[in-house]
C-alpha atoms as a PDB file:
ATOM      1  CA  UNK A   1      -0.346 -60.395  30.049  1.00  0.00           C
ATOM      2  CA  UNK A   2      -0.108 -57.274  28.166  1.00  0.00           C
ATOM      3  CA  UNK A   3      -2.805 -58.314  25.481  1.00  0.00           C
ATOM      4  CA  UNK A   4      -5.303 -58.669  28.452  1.00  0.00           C
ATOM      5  CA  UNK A   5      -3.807 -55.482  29.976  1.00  0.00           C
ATOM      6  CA  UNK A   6      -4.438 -53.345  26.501  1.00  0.00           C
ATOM      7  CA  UNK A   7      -8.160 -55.215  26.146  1.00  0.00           C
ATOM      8  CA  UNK A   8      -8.984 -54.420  29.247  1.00  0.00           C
ATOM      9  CA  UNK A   9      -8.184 -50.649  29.292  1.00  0.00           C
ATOM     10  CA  UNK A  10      -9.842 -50.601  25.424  1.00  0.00           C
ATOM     11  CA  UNK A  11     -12.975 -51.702  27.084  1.00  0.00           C
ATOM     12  CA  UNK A  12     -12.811 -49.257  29.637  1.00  0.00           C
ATOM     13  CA  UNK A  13     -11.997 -46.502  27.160  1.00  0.00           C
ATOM     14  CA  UNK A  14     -14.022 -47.111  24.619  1.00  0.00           C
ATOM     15  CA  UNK A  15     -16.943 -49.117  25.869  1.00  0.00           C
ATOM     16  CA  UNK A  16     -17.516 -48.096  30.099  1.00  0.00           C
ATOM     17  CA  UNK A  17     -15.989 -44.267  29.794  1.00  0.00           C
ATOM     18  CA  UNK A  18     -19.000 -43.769  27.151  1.00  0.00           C
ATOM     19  CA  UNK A  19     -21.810 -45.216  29.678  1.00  0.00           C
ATOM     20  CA  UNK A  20     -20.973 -43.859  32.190  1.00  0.00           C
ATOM     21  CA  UNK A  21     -20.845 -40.213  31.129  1.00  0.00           C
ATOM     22  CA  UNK A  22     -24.441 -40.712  29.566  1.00  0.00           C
ATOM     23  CA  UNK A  23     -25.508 -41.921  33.390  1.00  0.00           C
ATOM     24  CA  UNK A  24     -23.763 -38.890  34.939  1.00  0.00           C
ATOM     25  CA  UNK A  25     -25.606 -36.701  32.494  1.00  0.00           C
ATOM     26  CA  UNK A  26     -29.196 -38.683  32.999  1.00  0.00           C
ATOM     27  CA  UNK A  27     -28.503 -38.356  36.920  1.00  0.00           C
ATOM     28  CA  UNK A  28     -28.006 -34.434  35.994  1.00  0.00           C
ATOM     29  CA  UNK A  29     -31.462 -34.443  34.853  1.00  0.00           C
ATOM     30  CA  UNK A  30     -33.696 -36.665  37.223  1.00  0.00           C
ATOM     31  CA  UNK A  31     -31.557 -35.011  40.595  1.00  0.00           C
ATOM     32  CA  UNK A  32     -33.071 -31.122  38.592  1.00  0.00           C
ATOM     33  CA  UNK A  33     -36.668 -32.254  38.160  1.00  0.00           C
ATOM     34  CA  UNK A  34     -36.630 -34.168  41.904  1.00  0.00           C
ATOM     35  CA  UNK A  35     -35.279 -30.718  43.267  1.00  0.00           C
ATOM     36  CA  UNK A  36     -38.264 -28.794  41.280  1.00  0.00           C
ATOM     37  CA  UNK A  37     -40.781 -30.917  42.614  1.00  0.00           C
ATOM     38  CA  UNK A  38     -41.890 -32.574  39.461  1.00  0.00           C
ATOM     39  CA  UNK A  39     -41.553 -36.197  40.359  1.00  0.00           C
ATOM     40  CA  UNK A  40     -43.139 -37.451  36.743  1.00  0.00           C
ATOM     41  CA  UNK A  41     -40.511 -35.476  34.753  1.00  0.00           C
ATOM     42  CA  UNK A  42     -38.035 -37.986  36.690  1.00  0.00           C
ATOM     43  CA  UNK A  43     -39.679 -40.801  35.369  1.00  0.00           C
ATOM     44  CA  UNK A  44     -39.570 -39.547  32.125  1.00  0.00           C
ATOM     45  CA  UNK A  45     -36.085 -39.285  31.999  1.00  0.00           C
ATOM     46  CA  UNK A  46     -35.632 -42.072  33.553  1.00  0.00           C
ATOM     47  CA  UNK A  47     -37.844 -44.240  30.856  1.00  0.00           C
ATOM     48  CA  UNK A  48     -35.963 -42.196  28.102  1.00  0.00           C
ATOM     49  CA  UNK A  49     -32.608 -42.477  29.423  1.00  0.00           C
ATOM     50  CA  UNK A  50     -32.726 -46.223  29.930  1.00  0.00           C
ATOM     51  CA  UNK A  51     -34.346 -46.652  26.249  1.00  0.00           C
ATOM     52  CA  UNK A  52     -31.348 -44.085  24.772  1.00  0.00           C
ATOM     53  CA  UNK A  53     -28.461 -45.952  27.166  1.00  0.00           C
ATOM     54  CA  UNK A  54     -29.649 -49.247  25.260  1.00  0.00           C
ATOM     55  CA  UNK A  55     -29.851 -47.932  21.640  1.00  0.00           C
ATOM     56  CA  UNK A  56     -25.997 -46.537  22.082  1.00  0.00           C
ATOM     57  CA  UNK A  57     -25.109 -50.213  24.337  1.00  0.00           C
ATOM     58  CA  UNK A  58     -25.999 -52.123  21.234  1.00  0.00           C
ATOM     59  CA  UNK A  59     -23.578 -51.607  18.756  1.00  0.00           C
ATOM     60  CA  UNK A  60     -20.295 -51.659  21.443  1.00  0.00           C
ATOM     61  CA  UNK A  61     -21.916 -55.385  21.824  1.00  0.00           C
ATOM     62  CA  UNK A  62     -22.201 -55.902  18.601  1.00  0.00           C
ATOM     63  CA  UNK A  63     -18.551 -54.836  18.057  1.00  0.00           C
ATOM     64  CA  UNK A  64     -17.289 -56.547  20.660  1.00  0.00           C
ATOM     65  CA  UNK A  65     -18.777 -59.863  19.754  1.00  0.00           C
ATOM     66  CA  UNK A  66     -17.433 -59.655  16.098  1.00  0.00           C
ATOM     67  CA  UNK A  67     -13.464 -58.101  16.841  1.00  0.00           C
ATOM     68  CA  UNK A  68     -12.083 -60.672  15.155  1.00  0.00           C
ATOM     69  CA  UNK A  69     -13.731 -60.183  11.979  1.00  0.00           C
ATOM     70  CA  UNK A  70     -13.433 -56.038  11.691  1.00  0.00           C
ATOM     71  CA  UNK A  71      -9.597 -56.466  12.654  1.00  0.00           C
ATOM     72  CA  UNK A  72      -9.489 -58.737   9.778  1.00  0.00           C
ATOM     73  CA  UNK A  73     -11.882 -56.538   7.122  1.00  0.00           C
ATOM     74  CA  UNK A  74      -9.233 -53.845   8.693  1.00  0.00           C
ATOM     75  CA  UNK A  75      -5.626 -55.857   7.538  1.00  0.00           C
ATOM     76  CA  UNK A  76      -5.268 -57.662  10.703  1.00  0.00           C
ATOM     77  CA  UNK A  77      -3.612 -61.029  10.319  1.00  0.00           C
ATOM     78  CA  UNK A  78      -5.205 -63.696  12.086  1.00  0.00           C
ATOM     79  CA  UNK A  79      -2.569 -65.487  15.180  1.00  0.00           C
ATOM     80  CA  UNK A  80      -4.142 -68.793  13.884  1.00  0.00           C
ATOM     81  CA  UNK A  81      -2.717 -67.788  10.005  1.00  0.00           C
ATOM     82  CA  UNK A  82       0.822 -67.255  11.616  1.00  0.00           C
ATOM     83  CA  UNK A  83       0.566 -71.163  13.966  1.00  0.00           C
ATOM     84  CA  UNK A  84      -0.527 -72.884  10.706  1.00  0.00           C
END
């Protein structure tokens, strides 16, 4: 229960906290160049914002997929080492 508990709030720290503070700061943008009138600056940052949110996505999947491995490139010992 507590290794879900710590995964869980490492995801939310490391991975979610990160997204969504680059949304808030895209939604900064497109809500200043709706207010100004200039509809096609909204769609530029929208277009850029999406392409920039899935450059920085890309390597927190990356790391997430492969955990196991960095722990153990880091000096983690594998459970399955200590069962055997």
């Amino acid at each position: 229960m507590a290794g879900v508990g710590l995964g869980y709030t490492m995801q939310k720290l490391l991975g979610l906290s990160v997204m969504y503070g680059l949304n808030q700061g895209l939604e900064t943008l497109v809500s200043q160049a709706w207010g100004a009138g200039n509809r096609e600056l909204c769609g530029v940052y929208l277009n850029r914002g999406r392409f920039l949110l899935t450059l920085i996505f890309i390597p927190f999947t990356i790391s997430i997929l492969h955990v196991k491995q960095i722990l153990i490139a880091l000096g983690q010992h594998s459970l399955s080492a200590q069962y055997t």
